[in-house]
N, C-alpha and C. Protein backbone atom coordinates (compact mmCIF):
# COMPACT_ATOMS: atom_id res chain seq x y z
N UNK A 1 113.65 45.79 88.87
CA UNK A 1 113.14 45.96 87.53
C UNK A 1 113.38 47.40 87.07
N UNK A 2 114.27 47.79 86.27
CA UNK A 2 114.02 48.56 85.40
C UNK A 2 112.55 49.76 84.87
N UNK A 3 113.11 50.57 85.03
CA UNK A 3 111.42 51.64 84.41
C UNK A 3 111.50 51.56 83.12
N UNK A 4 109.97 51.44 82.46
CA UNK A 4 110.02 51.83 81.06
C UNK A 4 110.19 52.53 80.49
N UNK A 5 110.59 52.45 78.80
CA UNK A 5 111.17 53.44 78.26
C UNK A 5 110.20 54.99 78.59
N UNK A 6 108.67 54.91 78.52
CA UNK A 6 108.25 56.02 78.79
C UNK A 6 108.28 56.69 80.49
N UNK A 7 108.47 56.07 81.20
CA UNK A 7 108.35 56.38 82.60
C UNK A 7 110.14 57.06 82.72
N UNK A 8 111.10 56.85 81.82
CA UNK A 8 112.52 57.67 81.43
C UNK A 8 112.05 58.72 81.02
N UNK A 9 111.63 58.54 80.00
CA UNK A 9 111.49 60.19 78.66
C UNK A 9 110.49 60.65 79.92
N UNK A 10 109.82 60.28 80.55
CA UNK A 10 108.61 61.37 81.17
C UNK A 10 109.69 62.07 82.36
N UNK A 11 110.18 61.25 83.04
CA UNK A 11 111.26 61.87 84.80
C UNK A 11 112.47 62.71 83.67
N UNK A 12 112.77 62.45 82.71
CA UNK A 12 114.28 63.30 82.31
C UNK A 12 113.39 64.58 81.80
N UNK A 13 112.43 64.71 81.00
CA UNK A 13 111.41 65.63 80.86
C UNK A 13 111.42 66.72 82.05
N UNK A 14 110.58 65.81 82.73
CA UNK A 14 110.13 66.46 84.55
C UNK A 14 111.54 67.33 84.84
N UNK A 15 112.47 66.88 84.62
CA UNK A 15 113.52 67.28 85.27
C UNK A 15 114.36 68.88 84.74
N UNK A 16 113.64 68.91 83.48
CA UNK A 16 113.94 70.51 82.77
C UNK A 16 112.57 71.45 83.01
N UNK A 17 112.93 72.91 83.26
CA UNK A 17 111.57 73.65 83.05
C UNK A 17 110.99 74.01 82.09
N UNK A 18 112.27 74.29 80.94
CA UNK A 18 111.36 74.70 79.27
C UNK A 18 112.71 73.62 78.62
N UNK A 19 112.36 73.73 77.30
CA UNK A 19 112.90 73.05 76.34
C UNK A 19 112.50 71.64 76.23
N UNK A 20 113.17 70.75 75.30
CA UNK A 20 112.89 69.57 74.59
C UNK A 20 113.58 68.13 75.36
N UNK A 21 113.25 67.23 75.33
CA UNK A 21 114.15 66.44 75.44
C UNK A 21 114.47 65.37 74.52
N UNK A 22 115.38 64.39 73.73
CA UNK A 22 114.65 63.72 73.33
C UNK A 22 115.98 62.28 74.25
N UNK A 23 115.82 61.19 74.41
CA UNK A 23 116.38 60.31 75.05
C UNK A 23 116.73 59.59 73.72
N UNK A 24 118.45 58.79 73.90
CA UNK A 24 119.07 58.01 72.90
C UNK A 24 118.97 56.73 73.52
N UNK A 25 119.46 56.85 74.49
CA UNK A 25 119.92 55.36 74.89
C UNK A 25 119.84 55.33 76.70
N UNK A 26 119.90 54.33 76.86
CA UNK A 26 119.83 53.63 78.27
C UNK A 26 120.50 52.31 78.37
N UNK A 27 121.21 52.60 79.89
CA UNK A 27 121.89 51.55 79.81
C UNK A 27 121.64 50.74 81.68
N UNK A 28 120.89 49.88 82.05
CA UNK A 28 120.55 49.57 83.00
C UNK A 28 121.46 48.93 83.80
N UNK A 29 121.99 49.53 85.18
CA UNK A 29 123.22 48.59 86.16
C UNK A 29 122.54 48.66 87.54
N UNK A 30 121.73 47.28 87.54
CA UNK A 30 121.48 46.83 88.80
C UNK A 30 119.82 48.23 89.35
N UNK A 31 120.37 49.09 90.42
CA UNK A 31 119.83 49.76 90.94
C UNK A 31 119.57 51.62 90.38
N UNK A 32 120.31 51.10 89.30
CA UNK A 32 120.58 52.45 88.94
C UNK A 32 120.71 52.26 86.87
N UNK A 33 120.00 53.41 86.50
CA UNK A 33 119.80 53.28 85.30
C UNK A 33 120.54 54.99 84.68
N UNK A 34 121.49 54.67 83.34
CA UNK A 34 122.35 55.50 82.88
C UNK A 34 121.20 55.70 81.36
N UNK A 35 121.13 57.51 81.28
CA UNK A 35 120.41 57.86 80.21
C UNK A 35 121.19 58.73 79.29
N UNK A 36 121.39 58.41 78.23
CA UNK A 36 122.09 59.51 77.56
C UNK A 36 121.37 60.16 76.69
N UNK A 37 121.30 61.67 76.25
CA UNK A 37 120.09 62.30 75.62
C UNK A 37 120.13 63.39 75.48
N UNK A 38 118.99 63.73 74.47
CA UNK A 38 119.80 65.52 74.05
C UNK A 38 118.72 66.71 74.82
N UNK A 39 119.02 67.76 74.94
CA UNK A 39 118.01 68.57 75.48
C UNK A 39 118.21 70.10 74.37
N UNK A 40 116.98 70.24 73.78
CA UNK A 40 116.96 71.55 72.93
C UNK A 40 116.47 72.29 73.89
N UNK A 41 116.76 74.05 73.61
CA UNK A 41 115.46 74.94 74.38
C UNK A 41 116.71 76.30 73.57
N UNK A 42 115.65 77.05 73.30
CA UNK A 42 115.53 78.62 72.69
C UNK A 42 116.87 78.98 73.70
N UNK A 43 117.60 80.35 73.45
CA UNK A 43 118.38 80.28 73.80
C UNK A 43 117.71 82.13 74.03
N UNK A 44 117.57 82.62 75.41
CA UNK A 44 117.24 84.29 75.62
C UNK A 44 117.96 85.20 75.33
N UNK A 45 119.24 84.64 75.04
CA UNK A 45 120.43 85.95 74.70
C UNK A 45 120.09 85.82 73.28
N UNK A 46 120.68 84.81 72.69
CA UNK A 46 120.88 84.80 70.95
C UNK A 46 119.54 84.78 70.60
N UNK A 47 118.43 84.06 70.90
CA UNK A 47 117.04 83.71 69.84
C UNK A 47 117.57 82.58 69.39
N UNK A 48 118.73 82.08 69.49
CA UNK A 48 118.97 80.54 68.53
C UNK A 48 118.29 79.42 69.38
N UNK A 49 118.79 78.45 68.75
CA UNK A 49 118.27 76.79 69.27
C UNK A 49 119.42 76.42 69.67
N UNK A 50 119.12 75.80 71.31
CA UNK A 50 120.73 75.28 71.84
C UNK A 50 120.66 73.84 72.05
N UNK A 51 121.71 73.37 71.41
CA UNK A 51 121.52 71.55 71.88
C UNK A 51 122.47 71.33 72.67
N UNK A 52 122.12 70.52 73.58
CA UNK A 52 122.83 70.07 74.86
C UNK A 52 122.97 68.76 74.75
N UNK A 53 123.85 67.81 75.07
CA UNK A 53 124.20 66.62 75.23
C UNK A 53 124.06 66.55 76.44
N UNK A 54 123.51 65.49 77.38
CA UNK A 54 123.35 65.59 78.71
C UNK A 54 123.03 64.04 78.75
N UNK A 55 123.90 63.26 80.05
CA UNK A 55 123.70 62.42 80.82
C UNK A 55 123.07 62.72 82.26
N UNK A 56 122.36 61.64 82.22
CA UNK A 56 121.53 61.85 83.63
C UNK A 56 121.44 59.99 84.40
N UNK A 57 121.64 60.11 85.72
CA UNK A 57 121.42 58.84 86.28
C UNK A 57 119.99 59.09 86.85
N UNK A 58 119.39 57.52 87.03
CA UNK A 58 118.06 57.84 87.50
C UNK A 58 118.73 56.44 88.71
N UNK A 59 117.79 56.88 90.01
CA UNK A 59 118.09 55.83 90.96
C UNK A 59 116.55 55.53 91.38
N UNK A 60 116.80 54.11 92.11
CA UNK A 60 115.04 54.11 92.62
C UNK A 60 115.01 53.94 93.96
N UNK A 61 114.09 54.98 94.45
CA UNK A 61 113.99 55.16 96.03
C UNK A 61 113.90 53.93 96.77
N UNK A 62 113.65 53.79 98.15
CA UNK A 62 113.42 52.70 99.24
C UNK A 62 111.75 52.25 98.83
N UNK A 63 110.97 53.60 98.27
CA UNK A 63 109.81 53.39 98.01
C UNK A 63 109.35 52.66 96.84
N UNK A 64 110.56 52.47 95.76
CA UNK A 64 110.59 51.82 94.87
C UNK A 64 110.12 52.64 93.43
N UNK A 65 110.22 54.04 93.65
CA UNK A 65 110.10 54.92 92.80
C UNK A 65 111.26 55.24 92.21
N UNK A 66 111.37 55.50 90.93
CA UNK A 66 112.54 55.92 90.41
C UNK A 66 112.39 57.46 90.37
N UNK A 67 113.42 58.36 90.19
CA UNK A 67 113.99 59.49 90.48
C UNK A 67 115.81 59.84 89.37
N UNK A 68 115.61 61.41 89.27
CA UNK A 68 116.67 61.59 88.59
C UNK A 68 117.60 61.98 89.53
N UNK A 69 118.41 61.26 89.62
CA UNK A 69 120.03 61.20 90.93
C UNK A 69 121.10 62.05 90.42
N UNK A 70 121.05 62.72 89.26
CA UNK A 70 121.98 63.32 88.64
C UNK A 70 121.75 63.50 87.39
N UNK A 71 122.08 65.27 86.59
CA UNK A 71 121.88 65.16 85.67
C UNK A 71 123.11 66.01 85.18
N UNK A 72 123.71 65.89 83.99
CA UNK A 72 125.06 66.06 83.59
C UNK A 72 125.03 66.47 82.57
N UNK A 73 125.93 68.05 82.16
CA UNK A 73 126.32 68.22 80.72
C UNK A 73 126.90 67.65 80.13
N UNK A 74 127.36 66.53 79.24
CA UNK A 74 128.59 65.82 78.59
C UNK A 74 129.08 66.87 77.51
């Protein structure tokens, strides 16, 4: 089974220390779930706002917990 949409946005969250996340889409294969999604956060050199495009896989442990298995700049 699949995690819910909030139990995604909360682990891709978990998975940055500052900035935003917001999640587009998901695409579920079997054991393993594909997230595609943007990540804002302040930028310390400039002061600007940086948007990131980022894929992330989430896999689910032996324990049956899901987890982020990879997370990716696109």
């Amino acid at each position: 089974m699949s995690p819910t949409k909030a139990t995604i946005a909360a682990l891709i969250k978990a998975s940055h220390t500052a900035g935003e996340t917001e999640v587009w889409s998901t695409n579920s294969l079997g054991e393993a779930v594909i997230v595609q999604y943007i990540h804002l956060m302040d930028s310390v050199i400039t002061g600007q706002r940086v948007t990131t495009f980022r894929v992330a896989v989430l896999k689910k442990r032996e324990n049956g917990e899901w987890h982020v298995a990879n997370n990716i700049i696109a």
